[in-house]
N, C-alpha and C. Protein backbone atom coordinates (compact mmCIF):
# COMPACT_ATOMS: atom_id res chain seq x y z
N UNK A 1 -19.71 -3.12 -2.49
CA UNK A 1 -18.62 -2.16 -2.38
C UNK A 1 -17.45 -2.82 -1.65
N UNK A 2 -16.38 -2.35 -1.87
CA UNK A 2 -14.91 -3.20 -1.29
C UNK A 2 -14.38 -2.02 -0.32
N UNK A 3 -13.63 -2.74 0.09
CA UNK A 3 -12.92 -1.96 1.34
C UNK A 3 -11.43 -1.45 0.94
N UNK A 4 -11.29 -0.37 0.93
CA UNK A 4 -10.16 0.37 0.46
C UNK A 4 -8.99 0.41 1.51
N UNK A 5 -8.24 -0.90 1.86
CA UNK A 5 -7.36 -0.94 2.81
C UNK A 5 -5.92 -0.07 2.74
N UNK A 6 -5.72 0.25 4.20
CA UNK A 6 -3.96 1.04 3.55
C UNK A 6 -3.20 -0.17 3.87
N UNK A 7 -2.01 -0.55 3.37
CA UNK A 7 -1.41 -1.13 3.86
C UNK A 7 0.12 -0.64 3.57
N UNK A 8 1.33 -0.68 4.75
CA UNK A 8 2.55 0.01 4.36
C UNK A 8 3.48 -0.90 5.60
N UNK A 9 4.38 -0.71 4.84
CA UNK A 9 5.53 -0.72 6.36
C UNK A 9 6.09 0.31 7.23
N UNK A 10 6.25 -0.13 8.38
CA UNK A 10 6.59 1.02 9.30
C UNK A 10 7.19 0.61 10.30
N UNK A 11 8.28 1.94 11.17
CA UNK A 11 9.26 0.88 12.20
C UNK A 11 8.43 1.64 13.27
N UNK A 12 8.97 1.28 14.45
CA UNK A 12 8.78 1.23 15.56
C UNK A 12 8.50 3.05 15.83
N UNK A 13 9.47 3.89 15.02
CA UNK A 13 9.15 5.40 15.71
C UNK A 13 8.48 6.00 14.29
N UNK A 14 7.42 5.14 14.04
CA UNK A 14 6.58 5.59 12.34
C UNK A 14 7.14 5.77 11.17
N UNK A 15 8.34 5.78 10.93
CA UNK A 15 9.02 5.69 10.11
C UNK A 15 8.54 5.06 8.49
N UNK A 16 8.06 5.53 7.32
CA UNK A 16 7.68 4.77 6.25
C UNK A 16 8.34 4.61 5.11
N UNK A 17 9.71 5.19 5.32
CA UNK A 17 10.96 5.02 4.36
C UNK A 17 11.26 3.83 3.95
N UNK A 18 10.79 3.38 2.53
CA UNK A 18 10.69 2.27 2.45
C UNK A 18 12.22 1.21 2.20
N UNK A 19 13.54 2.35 2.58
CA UNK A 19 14.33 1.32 2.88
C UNK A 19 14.82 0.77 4.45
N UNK A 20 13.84 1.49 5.06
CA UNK A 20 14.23 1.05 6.26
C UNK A 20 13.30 -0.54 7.16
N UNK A 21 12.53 -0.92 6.27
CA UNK A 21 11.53 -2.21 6.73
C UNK A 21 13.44 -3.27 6.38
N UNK A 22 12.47 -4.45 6.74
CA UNK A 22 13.14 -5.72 6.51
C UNK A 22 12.76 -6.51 5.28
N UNK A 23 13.43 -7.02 3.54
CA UNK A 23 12.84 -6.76 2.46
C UNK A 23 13.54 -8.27 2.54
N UNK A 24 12.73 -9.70 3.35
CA UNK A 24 12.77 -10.57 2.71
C UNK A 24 11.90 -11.74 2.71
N UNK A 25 12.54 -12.60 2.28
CA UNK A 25 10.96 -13.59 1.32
C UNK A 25 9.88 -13.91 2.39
N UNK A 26 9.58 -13.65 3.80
CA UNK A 26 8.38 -13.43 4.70
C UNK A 26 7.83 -12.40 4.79
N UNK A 27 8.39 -11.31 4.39
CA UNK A 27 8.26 -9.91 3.86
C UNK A 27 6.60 -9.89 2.96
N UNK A 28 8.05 -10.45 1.95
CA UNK A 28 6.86 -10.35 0.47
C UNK A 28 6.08 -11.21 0.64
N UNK A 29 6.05 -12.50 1.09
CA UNK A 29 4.99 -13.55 1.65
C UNK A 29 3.66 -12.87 1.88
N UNK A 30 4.33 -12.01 3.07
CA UNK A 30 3.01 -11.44 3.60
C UNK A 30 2.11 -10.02 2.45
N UNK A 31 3.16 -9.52 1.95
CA UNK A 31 2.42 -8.65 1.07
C UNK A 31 1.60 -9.24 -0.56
N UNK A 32 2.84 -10.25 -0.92
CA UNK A 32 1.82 -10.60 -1.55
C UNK A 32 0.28 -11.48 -1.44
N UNK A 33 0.43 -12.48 -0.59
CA UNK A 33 -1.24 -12.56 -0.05
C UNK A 33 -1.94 -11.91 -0.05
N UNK A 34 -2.01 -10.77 1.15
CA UNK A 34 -2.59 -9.31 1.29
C UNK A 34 -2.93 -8.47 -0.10
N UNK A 35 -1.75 -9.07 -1.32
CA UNK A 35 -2.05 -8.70 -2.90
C UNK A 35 -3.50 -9.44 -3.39
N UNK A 36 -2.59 -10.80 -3.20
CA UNK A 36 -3.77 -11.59 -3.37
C UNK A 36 -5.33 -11.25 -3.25
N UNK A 37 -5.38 -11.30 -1.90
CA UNK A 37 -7.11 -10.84 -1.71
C UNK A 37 -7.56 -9.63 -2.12
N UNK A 38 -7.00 -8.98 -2.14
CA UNK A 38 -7.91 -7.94 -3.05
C UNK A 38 -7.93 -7.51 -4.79
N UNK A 39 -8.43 -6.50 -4.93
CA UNK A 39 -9.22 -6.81 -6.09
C UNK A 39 -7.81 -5.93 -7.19
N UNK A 40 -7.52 -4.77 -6.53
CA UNK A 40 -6.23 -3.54 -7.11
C UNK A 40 -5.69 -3.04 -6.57
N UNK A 41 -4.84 -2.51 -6.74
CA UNK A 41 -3.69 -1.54 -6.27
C UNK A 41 -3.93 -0.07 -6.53
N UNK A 42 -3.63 0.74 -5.23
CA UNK A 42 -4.09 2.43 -5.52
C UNK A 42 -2.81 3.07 -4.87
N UNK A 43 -2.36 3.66 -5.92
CA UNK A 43 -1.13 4.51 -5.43
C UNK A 43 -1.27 6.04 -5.40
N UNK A 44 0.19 6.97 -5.20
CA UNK A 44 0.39 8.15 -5.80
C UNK A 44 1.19 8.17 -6.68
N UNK A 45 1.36 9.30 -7.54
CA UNK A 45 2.18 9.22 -8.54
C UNK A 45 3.61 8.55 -7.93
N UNK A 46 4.02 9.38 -6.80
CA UNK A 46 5.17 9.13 -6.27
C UNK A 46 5.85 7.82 -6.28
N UNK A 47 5.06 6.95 -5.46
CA UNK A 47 5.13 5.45 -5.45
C UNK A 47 4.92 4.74 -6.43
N UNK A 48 4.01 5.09 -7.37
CA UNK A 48 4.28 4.54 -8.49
C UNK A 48 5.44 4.80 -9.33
N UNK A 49 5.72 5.67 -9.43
CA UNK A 49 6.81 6.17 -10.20
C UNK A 49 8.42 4.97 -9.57
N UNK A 50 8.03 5.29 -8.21
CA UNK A 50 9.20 4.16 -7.57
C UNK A 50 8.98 2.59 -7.74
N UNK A 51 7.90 2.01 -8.43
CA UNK A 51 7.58 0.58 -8.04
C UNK A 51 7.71 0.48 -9.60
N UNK A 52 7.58 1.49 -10.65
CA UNK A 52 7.21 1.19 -11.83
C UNK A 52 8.81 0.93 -12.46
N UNK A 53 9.74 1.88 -11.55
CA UNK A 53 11.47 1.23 -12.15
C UNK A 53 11.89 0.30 -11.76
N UNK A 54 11.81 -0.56 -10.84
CA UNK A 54 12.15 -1.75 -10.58
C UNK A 54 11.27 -3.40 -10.49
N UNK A 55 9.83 -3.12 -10.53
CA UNK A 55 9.04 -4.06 -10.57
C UNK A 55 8.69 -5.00 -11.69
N UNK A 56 8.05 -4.20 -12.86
CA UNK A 56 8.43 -4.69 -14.22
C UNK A 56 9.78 -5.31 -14.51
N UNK A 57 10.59 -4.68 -14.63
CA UNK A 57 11.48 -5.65 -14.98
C UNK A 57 12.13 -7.25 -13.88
N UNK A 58 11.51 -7.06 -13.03
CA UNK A 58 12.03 -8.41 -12.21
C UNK A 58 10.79 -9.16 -12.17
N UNK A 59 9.28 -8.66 -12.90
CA UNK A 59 8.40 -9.96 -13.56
C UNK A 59 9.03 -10.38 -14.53
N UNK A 60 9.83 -9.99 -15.36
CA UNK A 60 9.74 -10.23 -16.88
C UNK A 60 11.14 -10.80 -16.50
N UNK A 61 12.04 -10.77 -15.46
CA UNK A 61 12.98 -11.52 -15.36
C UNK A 61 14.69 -10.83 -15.69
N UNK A 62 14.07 -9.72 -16.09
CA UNK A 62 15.24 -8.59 -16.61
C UNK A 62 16.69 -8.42 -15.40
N UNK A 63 15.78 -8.43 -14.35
CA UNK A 63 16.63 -7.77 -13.01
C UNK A 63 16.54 -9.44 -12.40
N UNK A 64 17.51 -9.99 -11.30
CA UNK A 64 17.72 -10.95 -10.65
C UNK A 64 16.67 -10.74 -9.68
N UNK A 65 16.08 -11.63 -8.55
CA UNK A 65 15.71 -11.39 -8.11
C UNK A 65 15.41 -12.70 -6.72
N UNK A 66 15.02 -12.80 -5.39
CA UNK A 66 14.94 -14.04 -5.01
C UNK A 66 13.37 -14.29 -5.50
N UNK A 67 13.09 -15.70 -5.01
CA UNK A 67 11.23 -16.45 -5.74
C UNK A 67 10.47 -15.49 -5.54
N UNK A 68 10.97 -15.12 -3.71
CA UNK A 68 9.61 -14.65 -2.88
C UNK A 68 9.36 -12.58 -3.69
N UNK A 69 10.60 -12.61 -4.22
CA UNK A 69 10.54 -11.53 -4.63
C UNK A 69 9.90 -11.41 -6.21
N UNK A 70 10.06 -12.30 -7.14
CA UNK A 70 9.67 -12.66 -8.08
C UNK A 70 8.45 -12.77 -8.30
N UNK A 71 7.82 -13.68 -7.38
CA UNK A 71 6.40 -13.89 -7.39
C UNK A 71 5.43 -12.89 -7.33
N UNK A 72 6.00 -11.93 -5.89
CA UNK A 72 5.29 -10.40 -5.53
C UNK A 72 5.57 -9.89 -6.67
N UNK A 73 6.61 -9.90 -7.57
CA UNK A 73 6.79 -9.24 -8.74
C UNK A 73 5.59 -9.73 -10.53
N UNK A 74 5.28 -10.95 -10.53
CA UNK A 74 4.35 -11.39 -11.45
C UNK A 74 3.16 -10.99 -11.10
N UNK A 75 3.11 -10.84 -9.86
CA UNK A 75 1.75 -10.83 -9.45
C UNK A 75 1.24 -9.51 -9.67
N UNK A 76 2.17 -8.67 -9.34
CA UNK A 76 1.87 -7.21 -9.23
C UNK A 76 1.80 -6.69 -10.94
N UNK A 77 2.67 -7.51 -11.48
CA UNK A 77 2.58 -7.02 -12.95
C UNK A 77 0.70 -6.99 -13.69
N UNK A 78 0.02 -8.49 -13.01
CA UNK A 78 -1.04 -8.76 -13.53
C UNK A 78 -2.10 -7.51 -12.85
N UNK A 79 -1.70 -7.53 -11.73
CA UNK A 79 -3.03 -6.86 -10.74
C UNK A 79 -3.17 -5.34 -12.01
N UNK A 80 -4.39 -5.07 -11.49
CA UNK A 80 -4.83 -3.97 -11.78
C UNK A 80 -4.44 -2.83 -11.02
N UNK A 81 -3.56 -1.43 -11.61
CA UNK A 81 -3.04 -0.96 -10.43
C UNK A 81 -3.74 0.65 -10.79
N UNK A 82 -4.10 1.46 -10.23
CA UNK A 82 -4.68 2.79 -9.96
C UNK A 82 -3.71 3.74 -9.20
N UNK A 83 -3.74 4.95 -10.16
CA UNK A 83 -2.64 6.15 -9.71
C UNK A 83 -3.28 7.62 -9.39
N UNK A 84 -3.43 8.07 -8.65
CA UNK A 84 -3.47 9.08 -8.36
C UNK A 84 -2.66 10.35 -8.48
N UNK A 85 -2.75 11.06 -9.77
CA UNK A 85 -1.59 12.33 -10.28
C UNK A 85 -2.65 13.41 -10.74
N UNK A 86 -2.07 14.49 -10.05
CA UNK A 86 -2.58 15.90 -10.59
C UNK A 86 -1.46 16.20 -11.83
N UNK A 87 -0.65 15.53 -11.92
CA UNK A 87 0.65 15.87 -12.57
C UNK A 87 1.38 14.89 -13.52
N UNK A 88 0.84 13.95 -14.17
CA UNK A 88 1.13 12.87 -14.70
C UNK A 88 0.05 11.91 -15.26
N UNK A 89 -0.39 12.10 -16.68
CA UNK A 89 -1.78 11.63 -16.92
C UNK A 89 -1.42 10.09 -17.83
N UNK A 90 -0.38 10.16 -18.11
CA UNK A 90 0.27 8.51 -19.05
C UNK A 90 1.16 7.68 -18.06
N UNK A 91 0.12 6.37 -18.04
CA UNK A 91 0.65 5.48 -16.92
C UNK A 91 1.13 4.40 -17.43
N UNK A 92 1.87 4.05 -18.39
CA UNK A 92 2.35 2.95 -19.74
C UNK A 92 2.55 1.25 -18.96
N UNK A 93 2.47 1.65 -17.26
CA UNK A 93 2.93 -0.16 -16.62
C UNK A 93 1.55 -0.88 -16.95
N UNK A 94 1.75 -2.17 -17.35
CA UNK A 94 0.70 -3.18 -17.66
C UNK A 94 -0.24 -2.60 -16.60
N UNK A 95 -1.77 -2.84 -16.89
CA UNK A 95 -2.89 -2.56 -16.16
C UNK A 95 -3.03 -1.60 -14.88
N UNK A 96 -2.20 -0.63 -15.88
CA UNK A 96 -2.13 0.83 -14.60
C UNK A 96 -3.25 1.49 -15.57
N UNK A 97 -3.96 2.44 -14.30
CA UNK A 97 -5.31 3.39 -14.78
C UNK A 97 -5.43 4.62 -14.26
N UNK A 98 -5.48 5.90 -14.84
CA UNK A 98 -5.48 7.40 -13.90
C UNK A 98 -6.45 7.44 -13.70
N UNK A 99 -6.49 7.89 -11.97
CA UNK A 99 -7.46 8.48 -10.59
C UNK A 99 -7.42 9.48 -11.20
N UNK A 100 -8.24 10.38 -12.01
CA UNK A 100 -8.18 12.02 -12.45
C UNK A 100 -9.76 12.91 -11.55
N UNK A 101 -9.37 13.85 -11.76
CA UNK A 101 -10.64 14.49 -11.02
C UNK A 101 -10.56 14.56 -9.60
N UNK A 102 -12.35 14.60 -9.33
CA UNK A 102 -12.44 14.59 -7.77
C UNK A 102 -11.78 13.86 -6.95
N UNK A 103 -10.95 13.64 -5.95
CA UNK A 103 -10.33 12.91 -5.61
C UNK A 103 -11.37 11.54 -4.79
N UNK A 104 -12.42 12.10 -4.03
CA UNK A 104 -13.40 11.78 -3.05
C UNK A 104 -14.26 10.81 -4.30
N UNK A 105 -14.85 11.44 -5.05
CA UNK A 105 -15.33 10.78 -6.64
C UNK A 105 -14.78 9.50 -6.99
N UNK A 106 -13.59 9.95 -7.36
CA UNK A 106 -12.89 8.79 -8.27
C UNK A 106 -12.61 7.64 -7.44
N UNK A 107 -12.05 7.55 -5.59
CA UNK A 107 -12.02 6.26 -5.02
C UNK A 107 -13.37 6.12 -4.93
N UNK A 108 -14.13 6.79 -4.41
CA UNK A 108 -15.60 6.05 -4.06
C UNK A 108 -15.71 5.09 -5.23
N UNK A 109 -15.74 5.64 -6.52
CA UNK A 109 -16.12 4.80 -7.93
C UNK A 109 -15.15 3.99 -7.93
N UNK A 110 -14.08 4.00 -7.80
CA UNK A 110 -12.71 2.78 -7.51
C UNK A 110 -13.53 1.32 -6.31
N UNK A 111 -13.74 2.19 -5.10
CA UNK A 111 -14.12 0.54 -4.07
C UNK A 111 -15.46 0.09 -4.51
N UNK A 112 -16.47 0.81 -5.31
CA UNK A 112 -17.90 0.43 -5.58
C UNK A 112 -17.58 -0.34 -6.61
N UNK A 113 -16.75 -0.40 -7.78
CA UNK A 113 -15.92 -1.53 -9.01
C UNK A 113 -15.44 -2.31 -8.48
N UNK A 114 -14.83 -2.43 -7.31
CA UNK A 114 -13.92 -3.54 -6.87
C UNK A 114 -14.80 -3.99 -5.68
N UNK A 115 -15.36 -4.99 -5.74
CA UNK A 115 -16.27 -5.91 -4.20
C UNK A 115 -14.70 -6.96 -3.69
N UNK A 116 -13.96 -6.91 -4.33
CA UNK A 116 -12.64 -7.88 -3.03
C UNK A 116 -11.93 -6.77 -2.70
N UNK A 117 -12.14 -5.27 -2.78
CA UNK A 117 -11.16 -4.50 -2.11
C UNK A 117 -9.98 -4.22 -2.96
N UNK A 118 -10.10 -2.63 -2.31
CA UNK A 118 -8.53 -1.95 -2.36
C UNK A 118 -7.28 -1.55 -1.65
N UNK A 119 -6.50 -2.51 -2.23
CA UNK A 119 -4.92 -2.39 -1.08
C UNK A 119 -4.45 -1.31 -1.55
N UNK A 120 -3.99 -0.03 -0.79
CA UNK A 120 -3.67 1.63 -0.95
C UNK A 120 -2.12 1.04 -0.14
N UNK A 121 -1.28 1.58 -0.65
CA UNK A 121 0.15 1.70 -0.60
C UNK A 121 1.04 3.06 -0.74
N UNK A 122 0.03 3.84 -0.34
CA UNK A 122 0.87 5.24 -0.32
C UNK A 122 0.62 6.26 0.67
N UNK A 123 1.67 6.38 1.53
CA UNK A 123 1.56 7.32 2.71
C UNK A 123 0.89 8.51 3.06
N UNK A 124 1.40 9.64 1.73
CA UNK A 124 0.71 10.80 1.35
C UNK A 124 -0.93 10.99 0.91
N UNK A 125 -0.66 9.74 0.07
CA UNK A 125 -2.17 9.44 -0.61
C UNK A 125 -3.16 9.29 0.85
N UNK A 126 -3.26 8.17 1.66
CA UNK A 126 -3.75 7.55 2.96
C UNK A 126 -3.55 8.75 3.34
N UNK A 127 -3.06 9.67 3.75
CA UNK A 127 -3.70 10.98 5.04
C UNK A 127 -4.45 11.68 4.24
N UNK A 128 -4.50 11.62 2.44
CA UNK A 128 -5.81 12.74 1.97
C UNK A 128 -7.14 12.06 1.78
N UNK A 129 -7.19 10.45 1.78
CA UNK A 129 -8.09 9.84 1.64
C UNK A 129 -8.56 9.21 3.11
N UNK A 130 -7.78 9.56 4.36
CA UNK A 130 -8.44 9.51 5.36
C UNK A 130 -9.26 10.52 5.62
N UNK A 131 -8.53 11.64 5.48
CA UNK A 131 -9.21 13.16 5.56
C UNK A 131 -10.26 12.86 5.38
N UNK A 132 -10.56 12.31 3.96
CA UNK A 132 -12.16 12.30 3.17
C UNK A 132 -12.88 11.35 3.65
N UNK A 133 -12.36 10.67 5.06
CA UNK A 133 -13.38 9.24 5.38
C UNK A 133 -13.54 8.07 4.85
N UNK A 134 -12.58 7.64 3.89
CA UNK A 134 -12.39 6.63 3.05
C UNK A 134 -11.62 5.30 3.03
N UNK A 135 -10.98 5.59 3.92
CA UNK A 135 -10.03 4.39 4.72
C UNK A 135 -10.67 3.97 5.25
N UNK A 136 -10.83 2.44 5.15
CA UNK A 136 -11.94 1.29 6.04
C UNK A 136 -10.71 0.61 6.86
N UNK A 137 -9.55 -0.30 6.45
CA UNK A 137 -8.66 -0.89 7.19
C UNK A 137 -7.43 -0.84 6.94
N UNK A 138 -6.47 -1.04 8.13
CA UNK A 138 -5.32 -0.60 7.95
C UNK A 138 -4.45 -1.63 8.40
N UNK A 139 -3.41 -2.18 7.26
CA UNK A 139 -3.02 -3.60 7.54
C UNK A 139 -1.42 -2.85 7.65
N UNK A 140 -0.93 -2.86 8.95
CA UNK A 140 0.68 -2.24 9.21
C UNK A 140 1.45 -3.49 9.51
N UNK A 141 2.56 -3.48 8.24
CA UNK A 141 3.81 -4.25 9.15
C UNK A 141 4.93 -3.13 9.78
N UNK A 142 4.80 -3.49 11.15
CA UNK A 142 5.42 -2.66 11.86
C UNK A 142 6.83 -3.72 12.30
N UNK A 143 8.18 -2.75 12.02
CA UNK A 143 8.87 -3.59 11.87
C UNK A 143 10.38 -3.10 12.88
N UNK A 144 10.94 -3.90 13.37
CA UNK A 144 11.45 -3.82 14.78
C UNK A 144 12.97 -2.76 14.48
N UNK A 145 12.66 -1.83 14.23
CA UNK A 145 13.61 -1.11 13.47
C UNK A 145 13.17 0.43 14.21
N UNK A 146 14.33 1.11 14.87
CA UNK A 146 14.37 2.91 15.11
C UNK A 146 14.54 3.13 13.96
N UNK A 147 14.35 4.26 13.25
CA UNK A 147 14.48 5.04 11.77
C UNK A 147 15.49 6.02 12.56
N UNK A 148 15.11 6.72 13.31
CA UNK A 148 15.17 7.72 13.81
C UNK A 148 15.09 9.22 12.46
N UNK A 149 14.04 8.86 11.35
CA UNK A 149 13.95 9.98 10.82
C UNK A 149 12.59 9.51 9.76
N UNK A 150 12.19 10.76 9.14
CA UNK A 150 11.25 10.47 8.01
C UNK A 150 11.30 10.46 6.81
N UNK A 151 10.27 10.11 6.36
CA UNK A 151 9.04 10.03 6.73
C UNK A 151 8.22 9.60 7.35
N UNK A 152 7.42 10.23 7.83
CA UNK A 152 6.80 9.64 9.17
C UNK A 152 4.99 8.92 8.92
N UNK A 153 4.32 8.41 9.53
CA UNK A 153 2.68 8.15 9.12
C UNK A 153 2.48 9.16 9.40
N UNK A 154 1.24 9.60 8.59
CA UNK A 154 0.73 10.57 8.84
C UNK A 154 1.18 11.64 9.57
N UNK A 155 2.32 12.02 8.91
CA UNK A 155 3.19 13.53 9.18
C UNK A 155 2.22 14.92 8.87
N UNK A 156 1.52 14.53 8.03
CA UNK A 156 0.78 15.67 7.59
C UNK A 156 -0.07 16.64 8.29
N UNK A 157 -0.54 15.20 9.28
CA UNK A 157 -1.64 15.15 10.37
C UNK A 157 -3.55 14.72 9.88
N UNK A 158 -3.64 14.65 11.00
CA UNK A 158 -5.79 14.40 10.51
C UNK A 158 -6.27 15.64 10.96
N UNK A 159 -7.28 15.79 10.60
CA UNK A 159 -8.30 16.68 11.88
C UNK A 159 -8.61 16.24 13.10
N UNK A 160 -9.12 14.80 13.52
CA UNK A 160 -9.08 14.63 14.38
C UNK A 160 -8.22 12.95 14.39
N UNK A 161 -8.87 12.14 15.94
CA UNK A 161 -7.87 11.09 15.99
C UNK A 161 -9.21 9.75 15.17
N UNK A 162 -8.18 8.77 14.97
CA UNK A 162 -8.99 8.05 14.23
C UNK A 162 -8.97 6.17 15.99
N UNK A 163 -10.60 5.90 16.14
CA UNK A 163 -10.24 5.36 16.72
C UNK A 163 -10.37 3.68 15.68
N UNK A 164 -9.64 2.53 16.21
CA UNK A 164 -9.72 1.89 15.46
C UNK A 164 -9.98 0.27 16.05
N UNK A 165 -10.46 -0.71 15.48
CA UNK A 165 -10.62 -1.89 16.63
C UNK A 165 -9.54 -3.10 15.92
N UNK A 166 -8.97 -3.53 17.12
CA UNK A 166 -8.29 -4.42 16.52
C UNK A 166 -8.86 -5.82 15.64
N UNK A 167 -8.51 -6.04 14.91
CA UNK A 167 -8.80 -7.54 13.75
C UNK A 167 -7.78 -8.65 14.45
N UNK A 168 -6.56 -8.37 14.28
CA UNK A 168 -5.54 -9.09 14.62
C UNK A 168 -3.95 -9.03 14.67
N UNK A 169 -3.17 -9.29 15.33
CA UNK A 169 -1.69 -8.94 15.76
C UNK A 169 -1.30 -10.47 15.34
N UNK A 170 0.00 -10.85 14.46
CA UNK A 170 0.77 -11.83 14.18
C UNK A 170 1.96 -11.61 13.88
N UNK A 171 2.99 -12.40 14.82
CA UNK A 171 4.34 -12.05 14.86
C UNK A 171 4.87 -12.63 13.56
N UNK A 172 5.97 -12.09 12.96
CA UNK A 172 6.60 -12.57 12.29
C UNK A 172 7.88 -13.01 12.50
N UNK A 173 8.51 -14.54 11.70
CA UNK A 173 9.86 -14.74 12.57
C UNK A 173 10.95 -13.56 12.23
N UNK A 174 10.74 -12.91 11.37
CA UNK A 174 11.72 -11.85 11.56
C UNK A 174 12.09 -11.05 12.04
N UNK A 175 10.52 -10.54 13.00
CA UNK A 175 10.58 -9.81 14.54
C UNK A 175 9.68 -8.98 14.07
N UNK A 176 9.16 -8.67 12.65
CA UNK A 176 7.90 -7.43 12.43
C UNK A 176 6.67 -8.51 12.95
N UNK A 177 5.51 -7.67 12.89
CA UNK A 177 4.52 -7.66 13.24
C UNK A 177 3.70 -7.21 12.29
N UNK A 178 2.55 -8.08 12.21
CA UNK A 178 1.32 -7.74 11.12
C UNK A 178 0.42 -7.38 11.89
N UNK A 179 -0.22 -6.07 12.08
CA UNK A 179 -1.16 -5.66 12.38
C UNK A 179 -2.39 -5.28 11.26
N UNK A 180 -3.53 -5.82 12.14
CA UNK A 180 -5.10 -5.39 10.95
C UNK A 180 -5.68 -4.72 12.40
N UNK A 181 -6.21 -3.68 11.62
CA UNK A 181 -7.36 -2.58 12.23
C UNK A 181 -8.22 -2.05 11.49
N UNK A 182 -9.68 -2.25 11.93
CA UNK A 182 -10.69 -1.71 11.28
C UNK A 182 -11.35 -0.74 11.75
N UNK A 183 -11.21 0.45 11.30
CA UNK A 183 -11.99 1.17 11.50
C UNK A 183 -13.40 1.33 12.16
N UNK A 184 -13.47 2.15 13.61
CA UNK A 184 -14.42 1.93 14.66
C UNK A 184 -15.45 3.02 14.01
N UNK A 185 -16.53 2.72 13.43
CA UNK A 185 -17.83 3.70 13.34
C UNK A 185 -18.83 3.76 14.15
């Protein structure tokens, strides 16, 4: 079974608006690796819907783009990517697949298919699949930026607090920070 990681950006006051990170080629460096090792991609409709207008076309070369952005862009085209919609059942981007049904069901059967893991990239999604106990690790670039607004992590809230053990903290020269935390059982 694989480990269903969240991974997102976020500033300093939780902030997950994804124009407020820092979007360059150490950026994507780090996300695409983090692509790398695992096995797929698990979204919400939402985020997909946002990654599916601009991503495709800057693999295929349509849109300009810099390497580091390019590369995260081929790469993501190949990966296998998984959507989560109560509301949207035709997913037409190369090797996209609908999460339908039980929600608890369908990831369990998602990380038990995938033994290198699932990188989860969606805010909303991550507080209903924590709810359900399903989040194993949580890879945050936390990035040296006030938002001063939201969306926020886990705005929604948990039931309770989640405690977590650190893996590892690495600065980046851009001033974010890569944090890994694994989940304390």
């Amino acid at each position: 079974m694989g480990l269903l990681t969240f991974s997102i950006n976020v500033t300093l006051d939780g902030c997950v608006d994804h124009q407020e990170g820092i979007a360059d080629a150490e950026t994507h460096a780090f996300f695409t690796q983090l692509m790398d090792e695992r096995g797929a991609m698990l979204w919400g409709r939402v985020t997909y819907e946002m990654m599916e207008r601009y991503w495709p076309a800057v693999a295929c070369g349509d849109e300009e783009a810099p390497p580091a952005m390019r590369a995260w862009a081929v790469k993501l085209e190949a990966k296998p990517k998984y959507v989560v919609s109560s509301t949207r059942a035709d997913f037409p981007w190369t090797n996209s697949h609908h999460v339908a049904g039980d929600l608890r069901a369908g990831v369990q059967r998602l990380k038990d298919a995938t033994p290198a893991g699932v990188l989860l990239g969606s805010g909303l999604l991550a507080t209903a699949l924590d709810r359900l106990d399903l989040v194993d690790e949580y890879r945050l670039l936390v990035h040296p930026r006030i938002a001063g607004h939201g969306p926020t992590l886990y705005e929604r809230g948990l039931p309770s607090a989640r405690r977590l053990e650190l893996v590892s903290a690495a600065p980046l020269r851009n001033g974010a920070v890569a944090m890994h935390y694994r989940r304390a059982r």
